[in-house]
Protein backbone atom coordinates (compact mmCIF):
# COMPACT_ATOMS: atom_id res chain seq x y z
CA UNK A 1 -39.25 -6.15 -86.06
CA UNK A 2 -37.05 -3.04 -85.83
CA UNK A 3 -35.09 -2.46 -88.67
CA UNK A 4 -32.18 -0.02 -88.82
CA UNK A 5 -30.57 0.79 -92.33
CA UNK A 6 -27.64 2.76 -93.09
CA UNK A 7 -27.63 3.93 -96.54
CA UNK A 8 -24.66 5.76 -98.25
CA UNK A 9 -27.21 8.98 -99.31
CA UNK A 10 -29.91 10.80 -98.15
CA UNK A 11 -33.14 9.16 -99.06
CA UNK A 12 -35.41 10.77 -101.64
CA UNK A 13 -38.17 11.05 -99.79
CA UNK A 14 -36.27 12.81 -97.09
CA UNK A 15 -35.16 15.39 -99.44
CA UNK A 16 -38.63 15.48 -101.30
CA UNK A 17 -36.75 17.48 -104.00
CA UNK A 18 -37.07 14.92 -106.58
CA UNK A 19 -32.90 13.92 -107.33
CA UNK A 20 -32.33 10.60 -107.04
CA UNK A 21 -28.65 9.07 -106.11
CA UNK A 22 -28.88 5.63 -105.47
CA UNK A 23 -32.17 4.59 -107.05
CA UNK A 24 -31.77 0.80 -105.61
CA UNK A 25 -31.94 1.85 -101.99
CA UNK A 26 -35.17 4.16 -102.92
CA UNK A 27 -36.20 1.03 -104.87
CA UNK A 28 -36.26 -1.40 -101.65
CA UNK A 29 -37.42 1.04 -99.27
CA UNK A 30 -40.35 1.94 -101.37
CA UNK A 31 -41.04 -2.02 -101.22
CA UNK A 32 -40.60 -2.25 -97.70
CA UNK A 33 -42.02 1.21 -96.04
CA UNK A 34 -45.39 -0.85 -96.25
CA UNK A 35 -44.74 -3.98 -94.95
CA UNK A 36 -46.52 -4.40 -91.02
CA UNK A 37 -43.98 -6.29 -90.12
CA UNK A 38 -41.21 -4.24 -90.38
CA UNK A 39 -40.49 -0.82 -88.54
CA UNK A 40 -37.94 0.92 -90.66
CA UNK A 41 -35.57 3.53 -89.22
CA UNK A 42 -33.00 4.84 -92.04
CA UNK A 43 -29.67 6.77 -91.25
CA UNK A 44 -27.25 8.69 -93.26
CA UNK A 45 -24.43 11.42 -93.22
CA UNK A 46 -25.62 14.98 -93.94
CA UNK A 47 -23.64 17.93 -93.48
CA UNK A 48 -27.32 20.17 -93.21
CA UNK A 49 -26.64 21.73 -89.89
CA UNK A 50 -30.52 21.53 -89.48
CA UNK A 51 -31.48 18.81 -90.46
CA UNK A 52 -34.02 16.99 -88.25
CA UNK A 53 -35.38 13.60 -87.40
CA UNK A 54 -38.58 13.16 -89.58
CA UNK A 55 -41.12 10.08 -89.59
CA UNK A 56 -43.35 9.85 -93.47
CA UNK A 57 -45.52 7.41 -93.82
CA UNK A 58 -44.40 5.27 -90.71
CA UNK A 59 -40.23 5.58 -91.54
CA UNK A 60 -37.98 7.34 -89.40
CA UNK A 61 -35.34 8.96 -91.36
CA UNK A 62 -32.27 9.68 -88.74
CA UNK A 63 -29.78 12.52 -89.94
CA UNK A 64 -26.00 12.10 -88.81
CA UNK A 65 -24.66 15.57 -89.04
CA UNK A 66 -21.16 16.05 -89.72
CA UNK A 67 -19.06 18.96 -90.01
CA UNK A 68 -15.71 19.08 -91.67
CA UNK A 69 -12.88 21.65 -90.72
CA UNK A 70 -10.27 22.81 -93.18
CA UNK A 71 -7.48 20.49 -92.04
CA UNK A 72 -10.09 17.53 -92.22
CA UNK A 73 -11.04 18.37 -95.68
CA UNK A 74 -8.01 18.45 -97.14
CA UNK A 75 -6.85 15.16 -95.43
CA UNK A 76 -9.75 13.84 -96.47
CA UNK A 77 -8.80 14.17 -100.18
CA UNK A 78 -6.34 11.50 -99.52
CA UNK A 79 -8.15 9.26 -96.63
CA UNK A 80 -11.44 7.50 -96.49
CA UNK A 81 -10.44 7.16 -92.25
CA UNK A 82 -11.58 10.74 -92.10
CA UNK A 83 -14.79 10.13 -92.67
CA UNK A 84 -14.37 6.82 -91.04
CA UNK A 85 -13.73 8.69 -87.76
CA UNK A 86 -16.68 10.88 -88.49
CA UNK A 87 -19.62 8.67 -89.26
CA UNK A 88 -18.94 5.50 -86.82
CA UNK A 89 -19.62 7.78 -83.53
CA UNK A 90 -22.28 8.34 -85.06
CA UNK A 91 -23.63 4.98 -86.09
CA UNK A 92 -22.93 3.90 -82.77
CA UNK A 93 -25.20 6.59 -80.98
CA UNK A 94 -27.87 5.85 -83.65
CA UNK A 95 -27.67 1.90 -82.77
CA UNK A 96 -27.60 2.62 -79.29
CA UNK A 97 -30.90 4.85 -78.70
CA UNK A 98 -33.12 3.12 -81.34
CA UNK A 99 -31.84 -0.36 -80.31
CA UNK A 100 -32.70 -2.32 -83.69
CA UNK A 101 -33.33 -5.87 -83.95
CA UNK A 102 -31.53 -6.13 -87.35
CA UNK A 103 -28.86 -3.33 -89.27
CA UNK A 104 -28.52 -3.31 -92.47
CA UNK A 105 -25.75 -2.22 -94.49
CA UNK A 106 -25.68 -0.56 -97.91
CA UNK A 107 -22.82 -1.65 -99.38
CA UNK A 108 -19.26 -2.49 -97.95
CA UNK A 109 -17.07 0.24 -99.76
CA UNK A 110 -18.64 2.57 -97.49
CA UNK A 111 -17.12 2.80 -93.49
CA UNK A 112 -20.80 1.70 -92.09
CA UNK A 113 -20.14 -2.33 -92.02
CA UNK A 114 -17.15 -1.05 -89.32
CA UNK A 115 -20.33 -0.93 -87.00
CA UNK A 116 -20.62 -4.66 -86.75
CA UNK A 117 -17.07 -4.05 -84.50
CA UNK A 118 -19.56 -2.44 -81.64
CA UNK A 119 -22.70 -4.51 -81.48
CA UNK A 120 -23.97 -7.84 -80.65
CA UNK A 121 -27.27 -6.98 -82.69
CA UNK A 122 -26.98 -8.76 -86.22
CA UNK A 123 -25.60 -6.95 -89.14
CA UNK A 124 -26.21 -7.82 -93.02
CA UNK A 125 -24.23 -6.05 -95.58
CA UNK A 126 -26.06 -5.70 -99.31
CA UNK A 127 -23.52 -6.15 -101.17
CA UNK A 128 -23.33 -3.56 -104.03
CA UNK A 129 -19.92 -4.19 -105.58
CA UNK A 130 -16.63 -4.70 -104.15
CA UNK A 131 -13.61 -2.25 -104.22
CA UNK A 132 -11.24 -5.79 -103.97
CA UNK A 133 -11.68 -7.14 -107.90
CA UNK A 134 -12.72 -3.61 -108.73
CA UNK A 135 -8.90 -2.76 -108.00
CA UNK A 136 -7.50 -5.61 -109.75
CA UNK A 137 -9.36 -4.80 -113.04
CA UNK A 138 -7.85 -0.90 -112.26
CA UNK A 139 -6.45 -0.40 -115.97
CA UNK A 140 -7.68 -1.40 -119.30
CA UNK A 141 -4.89 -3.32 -121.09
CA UNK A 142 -1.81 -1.05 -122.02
CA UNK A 143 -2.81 1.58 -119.97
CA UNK A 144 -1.51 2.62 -116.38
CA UNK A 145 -0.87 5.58 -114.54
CA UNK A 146 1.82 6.78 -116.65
CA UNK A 147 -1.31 6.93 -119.49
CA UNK A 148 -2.53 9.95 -117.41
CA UNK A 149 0.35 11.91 -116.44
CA UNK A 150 0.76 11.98 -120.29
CA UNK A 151 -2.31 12.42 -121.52
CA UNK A 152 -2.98 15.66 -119.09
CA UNK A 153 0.71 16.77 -120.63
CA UNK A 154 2.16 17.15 -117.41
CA UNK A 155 -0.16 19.40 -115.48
CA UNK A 156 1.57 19.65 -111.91
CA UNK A 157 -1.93 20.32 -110.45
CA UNK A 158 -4.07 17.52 -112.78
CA UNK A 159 -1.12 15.33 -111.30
CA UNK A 160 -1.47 16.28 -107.53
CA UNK A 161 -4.87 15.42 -107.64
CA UNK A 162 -4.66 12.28 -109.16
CA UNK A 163 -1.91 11.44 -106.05
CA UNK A 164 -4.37 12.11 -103.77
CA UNK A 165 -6.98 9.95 -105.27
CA UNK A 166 -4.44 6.95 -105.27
CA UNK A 167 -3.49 6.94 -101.96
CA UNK A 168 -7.47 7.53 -100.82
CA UNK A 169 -8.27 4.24 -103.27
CA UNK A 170 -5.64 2.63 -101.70
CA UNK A 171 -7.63 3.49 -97.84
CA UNK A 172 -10.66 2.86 -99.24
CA UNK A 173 -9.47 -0.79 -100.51
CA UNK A 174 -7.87 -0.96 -96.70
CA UNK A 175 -10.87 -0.37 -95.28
CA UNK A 176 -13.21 -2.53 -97.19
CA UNK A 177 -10.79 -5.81 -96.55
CA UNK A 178 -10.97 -4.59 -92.79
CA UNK A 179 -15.07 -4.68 -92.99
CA UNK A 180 -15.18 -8.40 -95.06
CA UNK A 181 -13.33 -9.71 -91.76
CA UNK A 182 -15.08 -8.18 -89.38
CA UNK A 183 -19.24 -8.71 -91.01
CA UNK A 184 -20.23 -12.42 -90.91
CA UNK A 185 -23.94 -11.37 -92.97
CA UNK A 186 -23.94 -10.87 -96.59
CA UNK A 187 -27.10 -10.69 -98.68
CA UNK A 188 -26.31 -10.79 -102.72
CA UNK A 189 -28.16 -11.44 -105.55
CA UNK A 190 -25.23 -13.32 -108.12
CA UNK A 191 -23.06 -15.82 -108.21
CA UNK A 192 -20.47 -12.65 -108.17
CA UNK A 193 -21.05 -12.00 -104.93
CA UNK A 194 -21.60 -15.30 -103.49
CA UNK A 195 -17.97 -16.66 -105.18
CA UNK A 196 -16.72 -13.20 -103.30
CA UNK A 197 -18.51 -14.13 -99.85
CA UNK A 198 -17.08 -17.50 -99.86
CA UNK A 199 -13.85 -16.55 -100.73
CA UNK A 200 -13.00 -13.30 -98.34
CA UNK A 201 -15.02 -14.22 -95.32
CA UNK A 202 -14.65 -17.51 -93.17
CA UNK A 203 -17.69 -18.46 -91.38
CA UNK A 204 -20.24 -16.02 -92.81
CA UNK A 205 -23.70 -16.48 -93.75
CA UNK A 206 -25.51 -15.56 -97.75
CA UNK A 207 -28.67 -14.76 -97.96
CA UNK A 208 -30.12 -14.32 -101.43
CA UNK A 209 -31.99 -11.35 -102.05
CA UNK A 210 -32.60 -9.57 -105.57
CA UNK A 211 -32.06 -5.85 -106.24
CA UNK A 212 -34.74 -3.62 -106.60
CA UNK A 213 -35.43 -1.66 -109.23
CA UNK A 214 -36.95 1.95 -109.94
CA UNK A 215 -40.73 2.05 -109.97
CA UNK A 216 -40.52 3.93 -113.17
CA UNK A 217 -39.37 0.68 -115.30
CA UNK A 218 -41.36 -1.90 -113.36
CA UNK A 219 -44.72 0.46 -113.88
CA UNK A 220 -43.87 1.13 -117.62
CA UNK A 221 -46.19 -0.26 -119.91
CA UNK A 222 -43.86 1.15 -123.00
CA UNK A 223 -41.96 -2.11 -124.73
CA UNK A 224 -39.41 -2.81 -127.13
CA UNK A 225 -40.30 -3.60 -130.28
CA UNK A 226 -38.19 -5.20 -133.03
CA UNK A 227 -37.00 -2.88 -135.52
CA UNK A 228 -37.69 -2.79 -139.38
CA UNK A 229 -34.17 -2.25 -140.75
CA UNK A 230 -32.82 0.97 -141.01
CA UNK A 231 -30.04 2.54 -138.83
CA UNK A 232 -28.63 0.29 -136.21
CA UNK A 233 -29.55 2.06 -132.83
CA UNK A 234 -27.30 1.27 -129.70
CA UNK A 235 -27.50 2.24 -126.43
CA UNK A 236 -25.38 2.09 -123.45
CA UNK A 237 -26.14 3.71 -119.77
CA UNK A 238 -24.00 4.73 -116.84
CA UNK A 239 -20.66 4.35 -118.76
CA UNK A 240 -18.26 6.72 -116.07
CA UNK A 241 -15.46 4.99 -115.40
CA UNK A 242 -12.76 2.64 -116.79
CA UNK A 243 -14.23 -0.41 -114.98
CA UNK A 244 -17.44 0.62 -117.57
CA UNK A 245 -14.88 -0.20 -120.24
CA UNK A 246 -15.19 2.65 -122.24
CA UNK A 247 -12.32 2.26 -124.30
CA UNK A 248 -14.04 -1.16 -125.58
CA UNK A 249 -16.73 0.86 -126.36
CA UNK A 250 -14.83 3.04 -128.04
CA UNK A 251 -13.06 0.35 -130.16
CA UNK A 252 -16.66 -1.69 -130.65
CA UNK A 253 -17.33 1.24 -132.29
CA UNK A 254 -14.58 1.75 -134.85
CA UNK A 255 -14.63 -1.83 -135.94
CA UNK A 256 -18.52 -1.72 -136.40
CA UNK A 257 -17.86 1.34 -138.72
CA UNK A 258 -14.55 -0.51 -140.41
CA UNK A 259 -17.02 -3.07 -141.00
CA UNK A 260 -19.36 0.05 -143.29
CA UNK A 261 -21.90 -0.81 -140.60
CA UNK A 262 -24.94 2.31 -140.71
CA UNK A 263 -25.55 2.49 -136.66
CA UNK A 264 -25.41 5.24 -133.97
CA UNK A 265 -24.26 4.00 -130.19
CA UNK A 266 -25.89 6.55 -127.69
CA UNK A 267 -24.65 6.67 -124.12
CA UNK A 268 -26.93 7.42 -121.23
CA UNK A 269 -25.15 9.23 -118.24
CA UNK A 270 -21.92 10.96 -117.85
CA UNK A 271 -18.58 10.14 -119.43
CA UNK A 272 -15.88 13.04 -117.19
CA UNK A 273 -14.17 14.88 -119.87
CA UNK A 274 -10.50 13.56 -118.61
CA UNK A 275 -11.09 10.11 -119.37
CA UNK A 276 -12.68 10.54 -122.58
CA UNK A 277 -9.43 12.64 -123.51
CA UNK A 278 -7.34 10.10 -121.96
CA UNK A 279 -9.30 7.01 -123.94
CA UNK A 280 -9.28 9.00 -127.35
CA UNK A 281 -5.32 10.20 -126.90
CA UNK A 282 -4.46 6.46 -126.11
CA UNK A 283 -6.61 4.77 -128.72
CA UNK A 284 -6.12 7.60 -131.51
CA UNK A 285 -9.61 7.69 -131.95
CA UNK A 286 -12.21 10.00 -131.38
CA UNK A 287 -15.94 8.85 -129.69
CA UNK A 288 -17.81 11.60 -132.02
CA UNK A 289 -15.74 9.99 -135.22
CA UNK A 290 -17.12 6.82 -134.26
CA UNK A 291 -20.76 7.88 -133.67
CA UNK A 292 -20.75 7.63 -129.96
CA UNK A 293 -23.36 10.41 -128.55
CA UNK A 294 -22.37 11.16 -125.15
CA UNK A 295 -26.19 12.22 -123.65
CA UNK A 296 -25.34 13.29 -120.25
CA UNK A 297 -28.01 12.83 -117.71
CA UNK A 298 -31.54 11.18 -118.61
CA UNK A 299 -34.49 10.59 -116.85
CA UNK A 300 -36.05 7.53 -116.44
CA UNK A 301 -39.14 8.36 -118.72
CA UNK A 302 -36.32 9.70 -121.39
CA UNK A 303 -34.02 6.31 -120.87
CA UNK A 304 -37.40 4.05 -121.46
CA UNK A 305 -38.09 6.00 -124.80
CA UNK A 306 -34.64 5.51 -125.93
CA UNK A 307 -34.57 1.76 -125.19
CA UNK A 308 -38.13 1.59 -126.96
CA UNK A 309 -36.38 3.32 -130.19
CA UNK A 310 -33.07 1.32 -129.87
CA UNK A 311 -31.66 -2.08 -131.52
CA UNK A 312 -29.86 -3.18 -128.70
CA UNK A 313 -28.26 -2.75 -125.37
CA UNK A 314 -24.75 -3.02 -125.09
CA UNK A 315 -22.54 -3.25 -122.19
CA UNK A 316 -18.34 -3.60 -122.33
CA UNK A 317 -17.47 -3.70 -118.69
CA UNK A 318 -14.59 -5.32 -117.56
CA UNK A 319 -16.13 -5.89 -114.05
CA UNK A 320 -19.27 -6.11 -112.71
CA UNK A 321 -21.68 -7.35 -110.13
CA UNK A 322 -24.69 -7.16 -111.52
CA UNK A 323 -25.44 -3.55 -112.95
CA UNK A 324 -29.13 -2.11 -113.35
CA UNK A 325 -28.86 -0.56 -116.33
CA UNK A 326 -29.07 -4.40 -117.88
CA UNK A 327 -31.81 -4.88 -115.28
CA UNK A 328 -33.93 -2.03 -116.69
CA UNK A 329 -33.17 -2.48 -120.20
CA UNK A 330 -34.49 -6.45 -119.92
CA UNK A 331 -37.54 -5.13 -118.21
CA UNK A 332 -38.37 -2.91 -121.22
CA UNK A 333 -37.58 -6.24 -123.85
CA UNK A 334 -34.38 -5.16 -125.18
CA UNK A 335 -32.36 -7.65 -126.43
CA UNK A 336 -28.72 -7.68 -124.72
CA UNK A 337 -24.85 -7.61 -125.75
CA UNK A 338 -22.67 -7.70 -123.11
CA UNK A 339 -19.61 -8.86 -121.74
CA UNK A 340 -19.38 -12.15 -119.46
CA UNK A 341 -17.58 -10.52 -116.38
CA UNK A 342 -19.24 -10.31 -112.62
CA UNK A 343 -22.22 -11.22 -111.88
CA UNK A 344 -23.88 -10.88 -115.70
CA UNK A 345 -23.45 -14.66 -116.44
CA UNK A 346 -26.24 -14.08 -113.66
CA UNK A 347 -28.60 -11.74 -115.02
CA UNK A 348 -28.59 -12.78 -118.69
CA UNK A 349 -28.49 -15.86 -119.89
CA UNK A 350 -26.18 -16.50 -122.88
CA UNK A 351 -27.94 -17.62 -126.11
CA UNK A 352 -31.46 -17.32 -124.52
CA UNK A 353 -31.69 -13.76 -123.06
CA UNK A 354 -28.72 -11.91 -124.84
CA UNK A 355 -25.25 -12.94 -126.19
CA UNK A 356 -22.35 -12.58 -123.64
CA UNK A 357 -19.02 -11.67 -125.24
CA UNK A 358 -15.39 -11.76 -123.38
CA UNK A 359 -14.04 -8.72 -121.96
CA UNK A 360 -11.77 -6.74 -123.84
CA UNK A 361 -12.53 -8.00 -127.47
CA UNK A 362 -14.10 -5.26 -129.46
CA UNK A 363 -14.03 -7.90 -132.55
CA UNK A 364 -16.39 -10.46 -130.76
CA UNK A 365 -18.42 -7.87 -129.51
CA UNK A 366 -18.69 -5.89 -132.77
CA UNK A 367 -19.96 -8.92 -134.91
CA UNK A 368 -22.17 -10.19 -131.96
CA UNK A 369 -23.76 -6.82 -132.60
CA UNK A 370 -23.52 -7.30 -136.58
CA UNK A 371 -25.07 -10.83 -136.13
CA UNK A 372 -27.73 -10.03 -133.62
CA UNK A 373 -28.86 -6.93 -135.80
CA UNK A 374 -29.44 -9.77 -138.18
CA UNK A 375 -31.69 -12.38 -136.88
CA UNK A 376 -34.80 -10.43 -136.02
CA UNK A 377 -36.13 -13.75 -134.88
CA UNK A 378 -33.70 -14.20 -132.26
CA UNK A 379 -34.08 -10.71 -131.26
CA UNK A 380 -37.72 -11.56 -130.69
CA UNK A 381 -36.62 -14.11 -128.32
CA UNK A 382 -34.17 -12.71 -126.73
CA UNK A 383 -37.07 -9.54 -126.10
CA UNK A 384 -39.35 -12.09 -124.64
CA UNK A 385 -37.41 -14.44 -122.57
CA UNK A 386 -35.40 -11.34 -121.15
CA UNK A 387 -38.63 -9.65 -119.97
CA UNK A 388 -39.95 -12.56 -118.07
CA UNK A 389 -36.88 -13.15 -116.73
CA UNK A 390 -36.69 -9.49 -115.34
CA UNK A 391 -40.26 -9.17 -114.05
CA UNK A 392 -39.94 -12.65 -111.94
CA UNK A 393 -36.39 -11.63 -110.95
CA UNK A 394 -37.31 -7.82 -109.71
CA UNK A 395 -41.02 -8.91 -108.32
CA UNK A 396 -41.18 -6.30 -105.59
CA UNK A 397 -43.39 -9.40 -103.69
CA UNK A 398 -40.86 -12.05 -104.19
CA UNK A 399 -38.23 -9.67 -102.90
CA UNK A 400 -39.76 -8.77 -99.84
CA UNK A 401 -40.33 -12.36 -98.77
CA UNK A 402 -36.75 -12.67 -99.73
CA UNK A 403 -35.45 -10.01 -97.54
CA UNK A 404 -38.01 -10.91 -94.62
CA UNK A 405 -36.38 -14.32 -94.69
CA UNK A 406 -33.11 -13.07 -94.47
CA UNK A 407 -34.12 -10.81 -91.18
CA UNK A 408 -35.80 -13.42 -89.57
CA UNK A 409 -32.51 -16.04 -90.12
CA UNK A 410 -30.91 -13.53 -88.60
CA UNK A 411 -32.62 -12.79 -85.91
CA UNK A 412 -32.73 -16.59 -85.12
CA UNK A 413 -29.05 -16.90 -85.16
């Protein structure tokens, strides 16, 4: 079976430099490259004027190269139909000489599900998120676009920018709700995305299908392990935007230490500089004052030894679908606080696997963290049940059976 993916990145192992920047599509294709019955051909945007068709270890990675003028840069600041116009040639040349039995689509916020427009030959989106509720969870409570213009004290060229990223949102948005009607395959993995699939599409097909996860935490042999009092040890990853809900965070944290509560709350990943201005201006409180260590970038052997060291995991999203950073931390036995937004209610099961919270109550969440801290014995079990439940959920067997079942549906239909 010839299977064409179109992935939002370059691959890893076509760049063999060691970044990673979208682990999950490494993840599955690191599952499937050695499967017989699949012949994998991968394709993504590069703007390497060299870059060449390469086959390693039986895949053939197919480079799309684009080139950007001036004019299309700049309009491209404002447009997601610029690159739109760019990449879907492209696709189409790609579909047409390699002539796949199935395509499949990383994610649906990107212009590549567009391609199911131009071919009779199946296409399955993998759902990642979904710019739709995304948008309609835009602000945190009492904040809005006014929030910004203040907070970067009316900077004419802070502002200009932030116009242009409005009106490419508002594209991007267009263009997603354009690719839900035209794709009639969606694979998932929550009852997120299957509520959203249901909902947005008429006539379309789900196909269940877990996410895979980085070899790094389904290797590790490194495990959480209950603490014996002390400092309470938090930890957070991949909090960048306000979706993330970083200014719940922020407010977790000031009630935990209202409370006299002796914890730190580190943060995996990056937080941009602007928003953490904008959340501290807003909230009159500082991240640092509240013993929230911004960390930056980690690597996945750093990440494992903080969960190993930590109390907890906390996540304060207002929407989700169903994020890997709760993946990996279950996988290494951490015990989970999180919000109940998304797909979570998926991942974690409240009261067995981790205590899920509403969004946007830094109260709840802050004594959920206080009570948790606790109960060492419901930590324990929380650890255990949460482990078992990640290893059977990210099974890199179960998942390819899952995803060969999907192709061959398809390729029935």
């Amino acid at each position: 079976m010839k299977v064409l993916w179109f992935e939002i990145s370059t691959p890893s192992r076509y760049k063999d430099d060691g970044r990673v920047v979208c682990g999950w599509q490494d993840a599955l294709e690191h599952i499937v490259k050695d499967c017989r019955e699949i012949e994998l051909y991968i394709a993504f945007e590069t703007e390497e004027p060299d870059a060449k068709v390469k086959v390693i270890d039986g895949v053939t990675y197919i480079p799309m190269i684009t080139h950007y003028s001036f004019a299309e840069r700049k309009l491209s600041n404002w447009t997601w139909k610029v690159n739109e116009d760019k990449v879907i040639p492209l696709g189409r040349k790609v579909i047409e000489e390699y002539q796949p039995d199935i395509i499949h689509v990383f994610g649906n916020e990107w212009p590549f599900g567009l391609l199911a427009q131009y071919t009779d030959i199946p296409l399955v989106i993998h759902i990642q998120g979904s710019i739709i509720p995304y948008n309609n969870a835009l602000y945190p409570p009492k904040y809005n676009g006014y929030t910004f213009v203040r907070a970067a004290g009316w900077n004419l060229r802070k502002d200009w920018h932030r116009l242009n990223g409005y009106y490419k949102d508002k594209s991007r948005l267009e263009m997603e709700e354009r690719t839900w009607k035209c794709v009639k395959h969606y694979m998932g993995r929550t009852s997120w995305d299957k509520a959203l699939v249901n909902t947005l599409t008429k006539g379309s097909t789900y196909h269940h299908v877990e996410e895979a996860l980085r070899p790094t935490f389904l290797e590790n042999t490194k495990l959480w392990s209950c603490p014996n009092g002390g400092k309470l040890r938090l930890l957070s990853t991949g909090c960048s935007s306000f979706w993330k809900g970083i200014d719940v965070m922020l407010k977790t944290a000031h009630a935990l230490k209202e409370a006299g509560v002796d914890f730190e709350w580190n943060v995996a990943g990056g937080l941009s500089s602007e928003l953490k201005e904008i959340v501290e201006k807003k909230e009159g409180l500082r991240y640092a004052d509240n013993n929230i260590n911004i960390l930056g970038f980690c690597t996945p052997e750093q990440l494992i030894d903080m969960m190993c060291n930590s109390t907890m995991y906390v996540h304060t999203a207002y929407i989700e679908n169903s994020p890997n950073s709760i993946c990996e931390a279950q996988l290494v036995g951490m015990p989970i606080v999180s919000t109940m937004v998304g797909g979570i209610s998926t991942l974690v099961c409240n009261g067995e696997e981790g205590d899920l919270l509403p969004a946007n109550d830094p109260w709840q969440i802050a004594n959920a963290i206080i009570e948790l801290s606790k109960d060492n014995e419901r930590m324990m079990r929380y650890s255990k049940n949460s482990r078992q439940h990640a290893l059977e959920r990210h099974n890199p067997e179960n998942i390819m059976n899952q995803l060969l079942k999907c192709y061959k549906d398809l390729v029935k239909q």
